[in-house]
PDB file of N, CA and C in Angstrom:
ATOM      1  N   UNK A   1       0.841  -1.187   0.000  1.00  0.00           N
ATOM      2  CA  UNK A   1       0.000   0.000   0.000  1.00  0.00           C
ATOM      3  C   UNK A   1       0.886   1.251   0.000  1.00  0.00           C
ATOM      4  N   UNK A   2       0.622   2.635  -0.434  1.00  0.00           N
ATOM      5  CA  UNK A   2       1.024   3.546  -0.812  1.00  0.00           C
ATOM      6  C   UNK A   2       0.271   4.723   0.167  1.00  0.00           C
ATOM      7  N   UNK A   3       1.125   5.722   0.555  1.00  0.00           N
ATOM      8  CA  UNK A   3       0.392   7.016   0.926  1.00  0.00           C
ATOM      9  C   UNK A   3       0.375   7.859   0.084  1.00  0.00           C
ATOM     10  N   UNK A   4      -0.809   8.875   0.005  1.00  0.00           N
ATOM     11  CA  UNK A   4      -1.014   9.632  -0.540  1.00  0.00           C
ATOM     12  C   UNK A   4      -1.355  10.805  -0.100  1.00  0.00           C
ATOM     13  N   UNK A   5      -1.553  11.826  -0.092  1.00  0.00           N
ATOM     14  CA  UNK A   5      -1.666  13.317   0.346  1.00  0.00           C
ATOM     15  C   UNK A   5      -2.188  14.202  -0.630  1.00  0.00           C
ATOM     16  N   UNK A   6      -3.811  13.884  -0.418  1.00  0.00           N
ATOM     17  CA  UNK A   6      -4.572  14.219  -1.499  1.00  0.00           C
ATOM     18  C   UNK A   6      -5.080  15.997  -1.007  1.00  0.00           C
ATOM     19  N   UNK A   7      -4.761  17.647  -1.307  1.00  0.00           N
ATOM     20  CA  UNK A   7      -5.372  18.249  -1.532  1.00  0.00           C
ATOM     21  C   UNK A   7      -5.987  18.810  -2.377  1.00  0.00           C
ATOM     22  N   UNK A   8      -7.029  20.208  -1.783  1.00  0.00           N
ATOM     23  CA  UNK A   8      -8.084  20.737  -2.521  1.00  0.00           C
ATOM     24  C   UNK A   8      -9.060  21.554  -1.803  1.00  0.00           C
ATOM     25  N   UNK A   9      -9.968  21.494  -2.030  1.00  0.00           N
ATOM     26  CA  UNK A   9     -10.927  22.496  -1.051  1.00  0.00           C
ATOM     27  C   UNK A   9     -12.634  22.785  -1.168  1.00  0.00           C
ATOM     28  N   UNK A  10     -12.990  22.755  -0.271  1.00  0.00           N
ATOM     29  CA  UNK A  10     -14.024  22.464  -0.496  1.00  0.00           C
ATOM     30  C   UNK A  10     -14.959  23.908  -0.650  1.00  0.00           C
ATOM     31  N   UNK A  11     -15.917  24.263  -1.481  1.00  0.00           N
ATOM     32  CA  UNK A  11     -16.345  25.439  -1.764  1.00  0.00           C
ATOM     33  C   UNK A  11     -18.336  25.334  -1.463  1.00  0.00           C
ATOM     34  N   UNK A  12     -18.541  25.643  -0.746  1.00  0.00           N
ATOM     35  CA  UNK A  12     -20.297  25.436  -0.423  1.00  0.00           C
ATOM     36  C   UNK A  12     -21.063  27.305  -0.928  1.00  0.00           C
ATOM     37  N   UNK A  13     -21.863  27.501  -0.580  1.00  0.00           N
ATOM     38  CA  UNK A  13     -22.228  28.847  -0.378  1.00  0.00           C
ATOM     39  C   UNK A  13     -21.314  29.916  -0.102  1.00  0.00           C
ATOM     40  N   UNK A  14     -22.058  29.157   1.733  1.00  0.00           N
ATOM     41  CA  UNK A  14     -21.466  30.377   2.808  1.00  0.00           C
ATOM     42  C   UNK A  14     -19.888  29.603   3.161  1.00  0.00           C
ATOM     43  N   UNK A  15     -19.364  29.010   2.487  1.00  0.00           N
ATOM     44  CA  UNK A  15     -18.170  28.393   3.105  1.00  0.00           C
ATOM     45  C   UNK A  15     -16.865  27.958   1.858  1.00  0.00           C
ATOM     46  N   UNK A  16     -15.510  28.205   2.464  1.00  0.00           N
ATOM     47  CA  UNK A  16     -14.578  28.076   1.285  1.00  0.00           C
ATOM     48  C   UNK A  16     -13.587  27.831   2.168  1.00  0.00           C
ATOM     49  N   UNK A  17     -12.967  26.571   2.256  1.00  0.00           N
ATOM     50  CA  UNK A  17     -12.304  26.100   2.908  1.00  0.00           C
ATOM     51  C   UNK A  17     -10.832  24.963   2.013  1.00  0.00           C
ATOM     52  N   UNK A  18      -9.449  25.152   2.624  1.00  0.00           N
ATOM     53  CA  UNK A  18      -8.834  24.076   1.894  1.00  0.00           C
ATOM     54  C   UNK A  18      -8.746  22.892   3.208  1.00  0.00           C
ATOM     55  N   UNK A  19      -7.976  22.061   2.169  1.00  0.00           N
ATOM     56  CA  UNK A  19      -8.201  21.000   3.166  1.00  0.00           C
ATOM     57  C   UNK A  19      -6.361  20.108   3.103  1.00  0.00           C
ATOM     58  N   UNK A  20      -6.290  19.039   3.264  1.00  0.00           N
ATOM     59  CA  UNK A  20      -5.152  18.144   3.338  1.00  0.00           C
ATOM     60  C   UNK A  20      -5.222  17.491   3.822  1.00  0.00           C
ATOM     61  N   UNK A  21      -5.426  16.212   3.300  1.00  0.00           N
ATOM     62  CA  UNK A  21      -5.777  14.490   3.708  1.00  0.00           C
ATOM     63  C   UNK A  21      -4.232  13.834   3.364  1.00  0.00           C
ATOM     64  N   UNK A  22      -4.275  12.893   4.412  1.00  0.00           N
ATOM     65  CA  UNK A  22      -3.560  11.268   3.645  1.00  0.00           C
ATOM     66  C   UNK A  22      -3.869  10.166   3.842  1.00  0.00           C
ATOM     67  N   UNK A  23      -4.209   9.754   3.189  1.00  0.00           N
ATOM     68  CA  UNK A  23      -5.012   8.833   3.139  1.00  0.00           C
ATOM     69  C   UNK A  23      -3.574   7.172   2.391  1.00  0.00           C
ATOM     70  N   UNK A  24      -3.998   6.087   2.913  1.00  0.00           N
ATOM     71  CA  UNK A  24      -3.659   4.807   2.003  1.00  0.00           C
ATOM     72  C   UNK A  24      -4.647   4.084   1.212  1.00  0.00           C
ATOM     73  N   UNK A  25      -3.914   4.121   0.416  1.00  0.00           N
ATOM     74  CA  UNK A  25      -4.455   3.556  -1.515  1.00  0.00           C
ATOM     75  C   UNK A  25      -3.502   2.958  -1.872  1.00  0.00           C
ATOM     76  N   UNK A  26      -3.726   2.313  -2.803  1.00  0.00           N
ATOM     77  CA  UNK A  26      -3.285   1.298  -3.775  1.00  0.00           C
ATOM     78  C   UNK A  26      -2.737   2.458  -4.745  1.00  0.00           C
ATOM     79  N   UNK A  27      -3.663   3.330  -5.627  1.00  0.00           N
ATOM     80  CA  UNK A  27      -3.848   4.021  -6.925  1.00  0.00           C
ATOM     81  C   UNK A  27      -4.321   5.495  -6.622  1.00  0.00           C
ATOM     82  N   UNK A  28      -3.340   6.607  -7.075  1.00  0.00           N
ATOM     83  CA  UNK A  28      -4.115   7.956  -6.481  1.00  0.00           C
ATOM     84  C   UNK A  28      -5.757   7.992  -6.685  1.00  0.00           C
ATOM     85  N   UNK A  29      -6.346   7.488  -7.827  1.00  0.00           N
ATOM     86  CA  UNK A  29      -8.031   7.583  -8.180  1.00  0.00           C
ATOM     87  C   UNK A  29      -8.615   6.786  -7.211  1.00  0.00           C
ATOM     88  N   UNK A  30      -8.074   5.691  -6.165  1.00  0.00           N
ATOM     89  CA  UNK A  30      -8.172   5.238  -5.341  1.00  0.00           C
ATOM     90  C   UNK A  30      -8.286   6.300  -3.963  1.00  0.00           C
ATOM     91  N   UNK A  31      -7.218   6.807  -3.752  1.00  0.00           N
ATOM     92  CA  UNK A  31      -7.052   7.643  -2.830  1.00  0.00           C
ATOM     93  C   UNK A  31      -8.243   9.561  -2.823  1.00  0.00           C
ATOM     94  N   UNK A  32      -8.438   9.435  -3.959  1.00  0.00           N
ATOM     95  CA  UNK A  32      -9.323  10.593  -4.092  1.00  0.00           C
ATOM     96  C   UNK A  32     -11.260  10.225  -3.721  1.00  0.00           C
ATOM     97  N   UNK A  33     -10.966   9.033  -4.816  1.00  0.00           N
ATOM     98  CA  UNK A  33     -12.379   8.528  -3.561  1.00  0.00           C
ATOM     99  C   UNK A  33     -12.867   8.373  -2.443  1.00  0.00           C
ATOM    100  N   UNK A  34     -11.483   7.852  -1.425  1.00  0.00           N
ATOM    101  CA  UNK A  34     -11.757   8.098  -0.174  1.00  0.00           C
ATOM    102  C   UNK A  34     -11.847   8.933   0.315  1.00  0.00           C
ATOM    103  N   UNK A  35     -11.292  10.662   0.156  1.00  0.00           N
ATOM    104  CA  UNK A  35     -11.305  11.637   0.113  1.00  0.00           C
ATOM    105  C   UNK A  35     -12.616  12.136   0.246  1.00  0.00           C
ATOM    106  N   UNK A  36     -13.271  11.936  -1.379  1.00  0.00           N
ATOM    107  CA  UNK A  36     -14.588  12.229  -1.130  1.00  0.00           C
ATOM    108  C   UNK A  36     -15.358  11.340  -0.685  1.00  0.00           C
ATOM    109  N   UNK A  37     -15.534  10.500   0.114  1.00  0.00           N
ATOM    110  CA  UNK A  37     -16.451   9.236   1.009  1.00  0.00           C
ATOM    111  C   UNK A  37     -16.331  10.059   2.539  1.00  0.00           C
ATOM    112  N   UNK A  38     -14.927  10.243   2.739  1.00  0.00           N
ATOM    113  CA  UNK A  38     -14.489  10.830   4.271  1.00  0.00           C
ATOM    114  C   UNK A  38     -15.317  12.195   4.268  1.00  0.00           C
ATOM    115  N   UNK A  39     -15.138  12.869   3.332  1.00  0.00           N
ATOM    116  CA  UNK A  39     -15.461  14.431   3.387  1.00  0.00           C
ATOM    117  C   UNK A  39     -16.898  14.229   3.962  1.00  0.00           C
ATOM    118  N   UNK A  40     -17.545  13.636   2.485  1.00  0.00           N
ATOM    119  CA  UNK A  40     -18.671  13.701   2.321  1.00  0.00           C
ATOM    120  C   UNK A  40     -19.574  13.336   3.771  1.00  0.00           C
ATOM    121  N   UNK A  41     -18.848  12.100   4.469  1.00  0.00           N
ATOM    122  CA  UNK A  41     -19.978  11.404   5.514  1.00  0.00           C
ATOM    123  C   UNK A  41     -19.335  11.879   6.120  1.00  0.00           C
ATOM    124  N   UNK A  42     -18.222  12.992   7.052  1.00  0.00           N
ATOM    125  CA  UNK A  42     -17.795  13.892   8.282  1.00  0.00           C
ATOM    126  C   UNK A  42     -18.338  15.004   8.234  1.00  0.00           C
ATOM    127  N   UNK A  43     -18.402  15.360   6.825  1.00  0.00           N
ATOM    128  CA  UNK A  43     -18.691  16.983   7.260  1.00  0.00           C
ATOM    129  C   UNK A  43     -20.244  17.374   6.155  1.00  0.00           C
ATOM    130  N   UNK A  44     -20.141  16.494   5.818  1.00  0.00           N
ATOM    131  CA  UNK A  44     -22.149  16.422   4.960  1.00  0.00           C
ATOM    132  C   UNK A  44     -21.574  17.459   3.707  1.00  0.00           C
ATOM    133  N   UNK A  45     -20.852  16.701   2.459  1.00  0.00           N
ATOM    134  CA  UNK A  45     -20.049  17.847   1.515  1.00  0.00           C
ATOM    135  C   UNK A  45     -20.734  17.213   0.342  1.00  0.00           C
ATOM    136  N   UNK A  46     -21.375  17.281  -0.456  1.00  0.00           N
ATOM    137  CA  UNK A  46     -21.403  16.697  -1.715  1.00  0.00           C
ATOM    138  C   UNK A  46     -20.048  16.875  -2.770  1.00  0.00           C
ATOM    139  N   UNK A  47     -20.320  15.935  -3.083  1.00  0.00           N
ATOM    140  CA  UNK A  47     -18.798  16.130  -3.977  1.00  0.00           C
ATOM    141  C   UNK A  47     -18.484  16.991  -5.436  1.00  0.00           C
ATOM    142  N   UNK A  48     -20.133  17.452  -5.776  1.00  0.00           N
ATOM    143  CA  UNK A  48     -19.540  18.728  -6.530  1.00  0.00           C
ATOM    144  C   UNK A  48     -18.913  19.897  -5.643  1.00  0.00           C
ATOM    145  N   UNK A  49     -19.565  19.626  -4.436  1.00  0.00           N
ATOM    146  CA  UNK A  49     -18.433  21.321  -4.102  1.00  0.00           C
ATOM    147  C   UNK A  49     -17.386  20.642  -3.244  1.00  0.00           C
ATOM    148  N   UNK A  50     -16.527  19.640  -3.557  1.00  0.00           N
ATOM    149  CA  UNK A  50     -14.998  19.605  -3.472  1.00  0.00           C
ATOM    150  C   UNK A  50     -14.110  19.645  -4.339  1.00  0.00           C
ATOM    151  N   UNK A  51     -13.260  20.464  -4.946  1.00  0.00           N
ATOM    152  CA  UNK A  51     -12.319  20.442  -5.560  1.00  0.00           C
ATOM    153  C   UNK A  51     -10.564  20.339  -5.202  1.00  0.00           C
ATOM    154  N   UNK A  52     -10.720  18.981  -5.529  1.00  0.00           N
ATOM    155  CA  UNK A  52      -8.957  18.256  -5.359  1.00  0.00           C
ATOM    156  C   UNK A  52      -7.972  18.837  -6.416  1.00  0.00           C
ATOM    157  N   UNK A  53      -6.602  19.580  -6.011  1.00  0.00           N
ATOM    158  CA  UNK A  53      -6.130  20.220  -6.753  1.00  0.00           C
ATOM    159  C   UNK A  53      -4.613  19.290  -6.981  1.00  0.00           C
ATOM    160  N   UNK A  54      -4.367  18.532  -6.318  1.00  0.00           N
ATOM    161  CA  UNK A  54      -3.524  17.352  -6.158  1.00  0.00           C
ATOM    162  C   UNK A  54      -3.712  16.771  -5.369  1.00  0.00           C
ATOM    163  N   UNK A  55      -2.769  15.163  -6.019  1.00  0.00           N
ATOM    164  CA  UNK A  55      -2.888  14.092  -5.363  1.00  0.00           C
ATOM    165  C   UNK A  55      -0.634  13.673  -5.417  1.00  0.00           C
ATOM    166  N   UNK A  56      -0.438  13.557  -4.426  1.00  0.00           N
ATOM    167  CA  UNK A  56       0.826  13.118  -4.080  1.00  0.00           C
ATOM    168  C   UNK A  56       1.152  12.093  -3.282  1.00  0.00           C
ATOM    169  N   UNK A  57       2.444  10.911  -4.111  1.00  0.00           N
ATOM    170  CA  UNK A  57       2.731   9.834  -3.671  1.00  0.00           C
ATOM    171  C   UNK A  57       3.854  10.393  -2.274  1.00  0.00           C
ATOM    172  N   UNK A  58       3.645   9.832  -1.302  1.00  0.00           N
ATOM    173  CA  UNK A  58       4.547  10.701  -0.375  1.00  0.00           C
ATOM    174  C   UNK A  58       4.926   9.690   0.473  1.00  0.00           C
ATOM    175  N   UNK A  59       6.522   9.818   1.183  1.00  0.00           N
ATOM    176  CA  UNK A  59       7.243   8.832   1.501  1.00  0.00           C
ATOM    177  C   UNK A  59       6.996   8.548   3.119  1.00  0.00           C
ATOM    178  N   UNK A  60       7.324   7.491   3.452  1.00  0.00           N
ATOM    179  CA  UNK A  60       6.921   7.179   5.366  1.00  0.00           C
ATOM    180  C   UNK A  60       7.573   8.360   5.950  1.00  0.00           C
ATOM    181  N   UNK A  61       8.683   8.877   5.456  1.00  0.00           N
ATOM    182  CA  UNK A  61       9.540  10.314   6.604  1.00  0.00           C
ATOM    183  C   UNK A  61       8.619  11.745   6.115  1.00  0.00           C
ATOM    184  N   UNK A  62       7.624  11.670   5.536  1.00  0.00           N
ATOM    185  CA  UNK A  62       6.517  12.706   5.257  1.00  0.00           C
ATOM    186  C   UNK A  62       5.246  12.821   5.818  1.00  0.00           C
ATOM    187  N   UNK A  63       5.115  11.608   6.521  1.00  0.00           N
ATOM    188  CA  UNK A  63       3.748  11.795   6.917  1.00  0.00           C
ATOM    189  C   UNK A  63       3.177  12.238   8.194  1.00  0.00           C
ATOM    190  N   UNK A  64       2.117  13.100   8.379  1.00  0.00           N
ATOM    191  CA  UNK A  64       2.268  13.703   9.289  1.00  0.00           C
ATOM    192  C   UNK A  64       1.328  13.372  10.576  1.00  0.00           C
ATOM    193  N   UNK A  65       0.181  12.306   9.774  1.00  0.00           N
ATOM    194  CA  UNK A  65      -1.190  11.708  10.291  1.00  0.00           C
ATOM    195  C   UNK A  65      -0.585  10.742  10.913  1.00  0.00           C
ATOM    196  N   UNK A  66      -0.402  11.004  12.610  1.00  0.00           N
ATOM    197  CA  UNK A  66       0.837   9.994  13.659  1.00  0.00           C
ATOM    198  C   UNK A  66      -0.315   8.459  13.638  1.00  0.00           C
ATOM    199  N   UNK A  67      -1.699   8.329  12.909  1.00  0.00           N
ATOM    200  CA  UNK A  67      -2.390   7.131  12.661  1.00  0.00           C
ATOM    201  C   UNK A  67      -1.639   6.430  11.635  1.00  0.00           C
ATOM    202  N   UNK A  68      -2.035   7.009  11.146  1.00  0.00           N
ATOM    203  CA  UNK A  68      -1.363   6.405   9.264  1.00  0.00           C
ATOM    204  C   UNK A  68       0.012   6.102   9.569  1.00  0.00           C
ATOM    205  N   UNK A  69       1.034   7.085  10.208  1.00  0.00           N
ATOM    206  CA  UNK A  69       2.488   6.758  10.160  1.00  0.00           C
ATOM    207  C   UNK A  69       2.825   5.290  11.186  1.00  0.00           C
ATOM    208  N   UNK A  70       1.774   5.254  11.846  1.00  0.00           N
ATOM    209  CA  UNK A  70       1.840   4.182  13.107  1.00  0.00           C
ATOM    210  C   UNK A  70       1.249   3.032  12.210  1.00  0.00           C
ATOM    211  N   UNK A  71       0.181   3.002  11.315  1.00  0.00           N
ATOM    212  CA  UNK A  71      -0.362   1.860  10.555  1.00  0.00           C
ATOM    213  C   UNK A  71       1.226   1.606   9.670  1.00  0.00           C
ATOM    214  N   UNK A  72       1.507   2.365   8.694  1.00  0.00           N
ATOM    215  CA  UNK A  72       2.528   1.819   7.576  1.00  0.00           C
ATOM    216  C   UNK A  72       4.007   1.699   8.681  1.00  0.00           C
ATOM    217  N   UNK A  73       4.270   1.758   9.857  1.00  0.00           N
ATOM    218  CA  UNK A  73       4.986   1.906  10.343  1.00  0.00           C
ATOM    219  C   UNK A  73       5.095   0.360  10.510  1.00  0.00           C
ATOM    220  N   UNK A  74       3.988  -0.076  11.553  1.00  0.00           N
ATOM    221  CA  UNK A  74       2.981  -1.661  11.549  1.00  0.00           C
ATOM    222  C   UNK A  74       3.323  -2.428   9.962  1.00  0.00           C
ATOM    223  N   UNK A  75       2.921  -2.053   9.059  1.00  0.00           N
ATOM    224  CA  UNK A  75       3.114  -2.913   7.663  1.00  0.00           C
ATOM    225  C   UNK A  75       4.792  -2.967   7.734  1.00  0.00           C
ATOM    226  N   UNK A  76       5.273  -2.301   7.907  1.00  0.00           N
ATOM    227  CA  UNK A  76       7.124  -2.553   7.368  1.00  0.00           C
ATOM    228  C   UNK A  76       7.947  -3.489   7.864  1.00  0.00           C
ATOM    229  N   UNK A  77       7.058  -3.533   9.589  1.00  0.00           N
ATOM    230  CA  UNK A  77       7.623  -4.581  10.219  1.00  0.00           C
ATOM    231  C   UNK A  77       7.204  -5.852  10.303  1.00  0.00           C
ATOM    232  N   UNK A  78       5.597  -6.030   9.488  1.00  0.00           N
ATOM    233  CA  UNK A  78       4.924  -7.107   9.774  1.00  0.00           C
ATOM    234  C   UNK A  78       5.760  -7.983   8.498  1.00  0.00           C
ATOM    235  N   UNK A  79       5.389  -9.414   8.615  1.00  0.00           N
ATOM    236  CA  UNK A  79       5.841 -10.692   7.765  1.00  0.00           C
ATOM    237  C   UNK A  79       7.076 -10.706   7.743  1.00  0.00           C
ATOM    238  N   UNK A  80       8.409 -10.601   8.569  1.00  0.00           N
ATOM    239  CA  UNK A  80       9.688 -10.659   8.611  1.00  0.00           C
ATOM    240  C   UNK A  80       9.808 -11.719   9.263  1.00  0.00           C
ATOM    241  N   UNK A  81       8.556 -12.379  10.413  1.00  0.00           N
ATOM    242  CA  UNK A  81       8.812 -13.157  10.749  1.00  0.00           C
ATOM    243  C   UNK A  81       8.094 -14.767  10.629  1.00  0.00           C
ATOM    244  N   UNK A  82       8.239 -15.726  10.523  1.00  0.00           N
ATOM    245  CA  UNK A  82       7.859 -16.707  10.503  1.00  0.00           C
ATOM    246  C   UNK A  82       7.682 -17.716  11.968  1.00  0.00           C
TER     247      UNK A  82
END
């Protein structure tokens, strides 16, 4: 699995906000879906008013989500042993 660090921003009415996710995916079009699944069911966003302005493959010494860095942290060390 791969991290990714998908921004963009979300634009409603009364509201204009950016954002910065990282999310793990397989495939950035992978990683942007979850994006909009997370947005959408946390903060009630339809996904015409999010606009993702990049999506970046980004390395374990980049990440800043201490979940995610603790999950792929977990994958690096898992199956070494038998």
């Amino acid at each position: 699995m791969k991290v990714f660090r998908v921004t963009g921003e979300i634009r409603k009415p009364n509201l204009k906000t950016h954002f910065r996710k990282e999310v793990i995916a397989v495939k950035p079009e992978h990683a942007v879906e979850k994006v909009y699944t997370e947005l959408g069911s946390k903060h009630r966003v339809k996904r015409f008013h999010i606009k993702i302005t990049g999506v970046d493959e980004i390395s374990p010494q980049e990440i800043e989500d201490p979940l995610i860095r603790k999950m792929v942290a977990g994958e690096e060390g898992f199956g070494g042993k038998s």
